[in-house]
Protein backbone atom coordinates (compact mmCIF):
# COMPACT_ATOMS: atom_id res chain seq x y z
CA UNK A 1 -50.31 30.06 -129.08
CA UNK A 2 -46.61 30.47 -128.92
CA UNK A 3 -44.29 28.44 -131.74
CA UNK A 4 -40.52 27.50 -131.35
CA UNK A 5 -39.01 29.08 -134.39
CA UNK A 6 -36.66 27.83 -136.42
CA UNK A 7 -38.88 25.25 -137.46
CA UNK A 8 -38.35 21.90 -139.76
CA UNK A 9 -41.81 20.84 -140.91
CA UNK A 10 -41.65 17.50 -142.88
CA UNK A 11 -45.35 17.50 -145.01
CA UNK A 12 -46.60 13.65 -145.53
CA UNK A 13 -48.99 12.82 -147.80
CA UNK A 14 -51.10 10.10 -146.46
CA UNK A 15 -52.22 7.37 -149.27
CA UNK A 16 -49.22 6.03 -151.71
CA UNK A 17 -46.70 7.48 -149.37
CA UNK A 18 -47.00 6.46 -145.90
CA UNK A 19 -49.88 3.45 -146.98
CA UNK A 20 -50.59 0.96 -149.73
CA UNK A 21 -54.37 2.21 -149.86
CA UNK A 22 -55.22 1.24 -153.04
CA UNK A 23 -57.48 -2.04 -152.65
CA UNK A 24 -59.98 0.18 -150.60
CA UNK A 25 -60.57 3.43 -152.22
CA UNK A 26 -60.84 1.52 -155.65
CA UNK A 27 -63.34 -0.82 -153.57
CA UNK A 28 -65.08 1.74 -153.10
CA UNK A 29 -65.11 4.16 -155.60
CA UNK A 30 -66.43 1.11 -157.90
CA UNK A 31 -69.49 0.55 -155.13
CA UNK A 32 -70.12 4.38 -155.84
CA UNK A 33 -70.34 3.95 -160.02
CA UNK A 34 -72.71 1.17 -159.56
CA UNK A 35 -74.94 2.98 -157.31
CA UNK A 36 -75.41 5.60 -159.62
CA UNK A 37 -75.66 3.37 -162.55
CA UNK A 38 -72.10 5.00 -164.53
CA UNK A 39 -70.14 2.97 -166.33
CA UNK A 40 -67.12 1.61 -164.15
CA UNK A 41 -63.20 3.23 -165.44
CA UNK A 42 -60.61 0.83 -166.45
CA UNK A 43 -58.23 0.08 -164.05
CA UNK A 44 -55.54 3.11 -165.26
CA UNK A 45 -58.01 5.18 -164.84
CA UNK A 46 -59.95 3.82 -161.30
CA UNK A 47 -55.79 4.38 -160.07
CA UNK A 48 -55.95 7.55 -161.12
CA UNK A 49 -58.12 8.35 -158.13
CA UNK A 50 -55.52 7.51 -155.25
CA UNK A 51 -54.52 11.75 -154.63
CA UNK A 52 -56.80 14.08 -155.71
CA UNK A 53 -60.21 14.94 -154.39
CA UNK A 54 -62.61 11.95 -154.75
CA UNK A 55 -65.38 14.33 -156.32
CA UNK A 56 -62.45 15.97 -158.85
CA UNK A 57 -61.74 12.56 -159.66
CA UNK A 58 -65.17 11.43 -160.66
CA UNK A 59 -66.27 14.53 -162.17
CA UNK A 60 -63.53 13.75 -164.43
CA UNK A 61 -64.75 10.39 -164.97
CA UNK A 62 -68.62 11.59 -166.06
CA UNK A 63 -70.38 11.39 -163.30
CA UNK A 64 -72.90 13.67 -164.07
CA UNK A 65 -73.28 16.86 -161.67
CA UNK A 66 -76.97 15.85 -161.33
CA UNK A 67 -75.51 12.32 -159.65
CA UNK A 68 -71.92 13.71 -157.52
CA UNK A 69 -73.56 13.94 -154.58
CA UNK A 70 -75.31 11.07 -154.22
CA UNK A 71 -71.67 8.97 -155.83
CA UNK A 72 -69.40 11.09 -153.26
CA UNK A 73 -71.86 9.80 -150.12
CA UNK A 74 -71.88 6.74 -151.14
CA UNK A 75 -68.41 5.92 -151.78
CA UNK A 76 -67.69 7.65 -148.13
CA UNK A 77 -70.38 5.35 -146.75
CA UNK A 78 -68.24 2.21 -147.78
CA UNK A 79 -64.60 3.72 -147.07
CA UNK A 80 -65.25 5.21 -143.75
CA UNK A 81 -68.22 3.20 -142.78
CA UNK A 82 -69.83 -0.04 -143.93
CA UNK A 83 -67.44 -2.88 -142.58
CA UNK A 84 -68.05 -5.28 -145.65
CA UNK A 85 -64.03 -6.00 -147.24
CA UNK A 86 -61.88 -8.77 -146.15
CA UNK A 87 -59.01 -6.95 -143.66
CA UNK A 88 -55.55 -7.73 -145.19
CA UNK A 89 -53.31 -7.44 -141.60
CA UNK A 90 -56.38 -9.48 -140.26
CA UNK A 91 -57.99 -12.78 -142.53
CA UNK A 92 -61.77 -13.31 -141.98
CA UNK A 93 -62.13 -9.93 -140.33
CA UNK A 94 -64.07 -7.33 -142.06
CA UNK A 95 -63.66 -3.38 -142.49
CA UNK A 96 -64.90 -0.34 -143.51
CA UNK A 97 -62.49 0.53 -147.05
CA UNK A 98 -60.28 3.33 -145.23
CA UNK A 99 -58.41 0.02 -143.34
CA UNK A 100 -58.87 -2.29 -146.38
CA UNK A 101 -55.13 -0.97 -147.02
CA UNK A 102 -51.82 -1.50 -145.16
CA UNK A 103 -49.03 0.54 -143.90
CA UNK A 104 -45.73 0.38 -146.16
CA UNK A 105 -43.02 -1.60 -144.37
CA UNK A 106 -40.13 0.83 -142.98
CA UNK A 107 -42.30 4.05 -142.39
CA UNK A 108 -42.08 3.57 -138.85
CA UNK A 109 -38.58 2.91 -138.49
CA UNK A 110 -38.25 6.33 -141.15
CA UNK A 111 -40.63 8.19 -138.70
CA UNK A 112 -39.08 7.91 -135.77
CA UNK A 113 -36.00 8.84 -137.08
CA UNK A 114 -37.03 11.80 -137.93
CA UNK A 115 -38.78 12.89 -135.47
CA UNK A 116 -35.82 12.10 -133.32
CA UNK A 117 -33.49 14.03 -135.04
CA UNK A 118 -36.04 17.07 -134.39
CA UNK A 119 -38.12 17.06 -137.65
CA UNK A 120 -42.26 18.49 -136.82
CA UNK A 121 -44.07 15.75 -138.58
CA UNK A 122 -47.33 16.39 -140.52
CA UNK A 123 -49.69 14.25 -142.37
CA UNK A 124 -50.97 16.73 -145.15
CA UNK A 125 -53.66 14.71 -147.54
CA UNK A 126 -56.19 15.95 -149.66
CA UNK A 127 -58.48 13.02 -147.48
CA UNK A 128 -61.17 14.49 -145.47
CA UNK A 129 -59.45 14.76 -141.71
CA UNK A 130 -61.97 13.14 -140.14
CA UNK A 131 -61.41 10.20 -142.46
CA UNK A 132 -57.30 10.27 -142.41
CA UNK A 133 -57.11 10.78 -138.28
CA UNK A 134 -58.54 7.13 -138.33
CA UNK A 135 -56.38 5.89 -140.79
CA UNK A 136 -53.22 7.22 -138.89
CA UNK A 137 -54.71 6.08 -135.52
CA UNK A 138 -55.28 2.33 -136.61
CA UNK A 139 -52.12 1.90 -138.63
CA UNK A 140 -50.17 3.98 -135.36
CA UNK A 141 -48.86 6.86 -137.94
CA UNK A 142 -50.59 9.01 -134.55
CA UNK A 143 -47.96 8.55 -132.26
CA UNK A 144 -45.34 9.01 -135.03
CA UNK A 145 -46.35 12.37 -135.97
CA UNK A 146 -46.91 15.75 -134.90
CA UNK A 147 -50.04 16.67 -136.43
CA UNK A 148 -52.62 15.38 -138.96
CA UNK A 149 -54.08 17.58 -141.42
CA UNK A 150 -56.82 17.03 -144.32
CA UNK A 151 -58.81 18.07 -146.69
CA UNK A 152 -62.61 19.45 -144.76
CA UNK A 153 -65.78 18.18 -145.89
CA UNK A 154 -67.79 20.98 -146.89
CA UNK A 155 -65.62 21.47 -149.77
CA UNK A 156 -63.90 24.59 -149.01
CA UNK A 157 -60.32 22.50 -148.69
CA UNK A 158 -59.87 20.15 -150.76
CA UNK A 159 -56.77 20.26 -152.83
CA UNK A 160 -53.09 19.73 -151.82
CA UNK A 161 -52.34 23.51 -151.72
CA UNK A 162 -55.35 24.61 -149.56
CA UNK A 163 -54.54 21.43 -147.08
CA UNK A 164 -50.90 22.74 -147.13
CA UNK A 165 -52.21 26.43 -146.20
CA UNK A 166 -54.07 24.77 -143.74
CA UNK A 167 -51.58 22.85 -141.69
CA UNK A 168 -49.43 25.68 -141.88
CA UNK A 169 -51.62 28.11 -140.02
CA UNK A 170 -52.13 25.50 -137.56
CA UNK A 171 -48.07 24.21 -137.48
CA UNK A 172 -47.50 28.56 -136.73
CA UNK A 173 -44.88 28.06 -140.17
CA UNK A 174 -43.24 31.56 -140.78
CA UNK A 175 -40.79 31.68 -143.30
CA UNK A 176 -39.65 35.18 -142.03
CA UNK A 177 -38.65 33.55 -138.92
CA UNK A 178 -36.31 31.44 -141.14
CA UNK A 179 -38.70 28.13 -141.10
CA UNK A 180 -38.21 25.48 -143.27
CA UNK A 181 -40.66 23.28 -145.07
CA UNK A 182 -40.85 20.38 -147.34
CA UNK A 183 -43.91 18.05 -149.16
CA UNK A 184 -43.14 14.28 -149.37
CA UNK A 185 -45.55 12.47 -151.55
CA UNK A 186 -46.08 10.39 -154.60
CA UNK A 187 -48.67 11.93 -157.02
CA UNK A 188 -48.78 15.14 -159.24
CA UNK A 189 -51.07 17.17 -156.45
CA UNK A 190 -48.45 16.55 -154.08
CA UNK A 191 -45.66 18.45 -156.46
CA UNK A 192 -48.59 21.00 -157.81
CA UNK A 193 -49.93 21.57 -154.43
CA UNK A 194 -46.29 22.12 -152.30
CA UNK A 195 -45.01 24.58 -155.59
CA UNK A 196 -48.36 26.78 -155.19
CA UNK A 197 -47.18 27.33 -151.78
CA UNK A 198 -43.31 27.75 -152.66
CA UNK A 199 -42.19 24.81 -151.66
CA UNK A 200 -40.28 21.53 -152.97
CA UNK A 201 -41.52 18.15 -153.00
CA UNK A 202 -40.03 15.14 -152.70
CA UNK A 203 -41.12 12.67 -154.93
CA UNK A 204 -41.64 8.58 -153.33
CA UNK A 205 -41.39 6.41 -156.46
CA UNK A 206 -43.15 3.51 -154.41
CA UNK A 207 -46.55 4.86 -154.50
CA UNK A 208 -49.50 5.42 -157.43
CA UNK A 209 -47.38 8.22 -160.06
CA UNK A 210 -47.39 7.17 -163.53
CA UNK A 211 -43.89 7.01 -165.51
CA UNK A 212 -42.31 10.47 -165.13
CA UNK A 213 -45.66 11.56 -163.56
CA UNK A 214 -43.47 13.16 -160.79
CA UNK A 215 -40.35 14.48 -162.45
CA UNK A 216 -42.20 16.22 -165.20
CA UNK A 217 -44.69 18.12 -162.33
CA UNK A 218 -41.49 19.05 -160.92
CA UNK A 219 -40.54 17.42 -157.53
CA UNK A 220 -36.95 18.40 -156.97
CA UNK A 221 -35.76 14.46 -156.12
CA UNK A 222 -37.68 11.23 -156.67
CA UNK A 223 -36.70 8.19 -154.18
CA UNK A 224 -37.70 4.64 -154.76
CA UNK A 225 -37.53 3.04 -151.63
CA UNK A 226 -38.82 3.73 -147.99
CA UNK A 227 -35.74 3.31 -146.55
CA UNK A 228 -33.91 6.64 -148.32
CA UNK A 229 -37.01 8.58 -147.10
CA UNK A 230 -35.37 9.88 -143.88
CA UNK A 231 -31.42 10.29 -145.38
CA UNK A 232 -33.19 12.38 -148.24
CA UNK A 233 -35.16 14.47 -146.06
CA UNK A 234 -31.52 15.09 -143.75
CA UNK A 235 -29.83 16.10 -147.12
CA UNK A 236 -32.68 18.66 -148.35
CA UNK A 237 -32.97 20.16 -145.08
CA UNK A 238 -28.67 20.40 -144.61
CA UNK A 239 -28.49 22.08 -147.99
CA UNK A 240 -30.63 24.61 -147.44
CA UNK A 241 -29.11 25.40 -144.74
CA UNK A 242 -25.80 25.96 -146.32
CA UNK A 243 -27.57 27.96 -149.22
């Protein structure tokens, strides 16, 4: 396949960046606890799991290797799924966890933008694909972007870095053709994952990082509202430009 080169490839991160996703993947990673009879985190720690791998997450909360399995299918059987949480856009209808979340207000409006002014678009999250191309279809993040990328679910790709690696051999990214990348997201994988792969990250303080979480990893900027995402993204992309 042939790429137009120069490219600008804007990396999203899905969950905390682009959606408020929080209510359903704690939903359901308590569902998966119970069913394998683990104590339940506190609430720091249960949103703690919003960005890194669901199975890294609960292997760091002792769920013993003898029981991952069985906790990982479980808690994919209620988020992608079993249709049993009250839908926030839509009272007394019920959903599966991946849509018991809603899409940030302004990150369609930011979107388009960007796109228009000639940005590729990629959703990069360390989700399984074939659980985030559902979540982008049903909130319309599809139509907005250029590509959807994820983690796969044999295991293989599952952190930011890999999912990164990914999307780029399927984006055709060369930086020796002078193309130009940058992360956006709002947890510590997103900063760790985009500087294993030599790029920066921008940091989006309305999502799940803890105080400093994203400075101290590194991102190069942290913005706190939706609407700067697009004039921040315009400013990285014209200074490198002029480096």
């Amino acid at each position: 396949m042939e790429f137009a080169h120069p490219q600008r490839v804007v990396l999203l991160d899905l969950d905390g960046t682009l959606t408020k996703s929080d209510p359903g993947i704690i939903a359901c990673v308590i569902k998966a606890f119970e069913a394998v009879g683990v104590p339940v985190p506190d609430q720091a720690e249960l949103q703690r799991f919003i960005g890194p791998a669901i199975f890294e997450s609960m292997k760091r909360n002792h769920i013993p290797d003898n029981k991952l399995d069985e906790a990982v299918r479980v808690y994919r059987h209620y988020y992608g799924d079993a249709a049993v949480f009250d839908d926030p856009n839509n009272p007394g209808h019920k959903v599966p966890g991946r849509l018991y979340n809603t899409l940030y207000p302004g990150i369609p409006e930011q979107l388009t933008t960007l796109r228009e002014a000639g940005y590729y678009l990629a959703v990069a999250t360390c989700k399984p694909e074939y659980q985030a191309k559902p979540v982008c279809d049903h909130f319309h993040i599809t139509e907005l972007v250029d590509g959807i990328y994820g983690a796969s679910t044999d295991n293989s790709r599952v952190d930011k870095a890999s999912v990164i690696r990914y999307a780029f051999d399927n984006i055709g990214f060369n930086r020796g053709l002078d193309d130009r990348a940058l992360m956006v997201g709002d947890r510590w994988t997103d900063v760790d994952g985009a500087k294993a792969c030599a790029l920066d990250c921008l940091g989006c303080g309305w999502g799940y990082a803890e105080p400093n979480e994203l400075v101290e990893h590194g991102a190069y900027r942290v913005i706190d509202h939706v609407d700067e995402l697009s004039g921040a993204v315009e400013e990285y992309f014209a200074d490198k430009a002029t480096a």
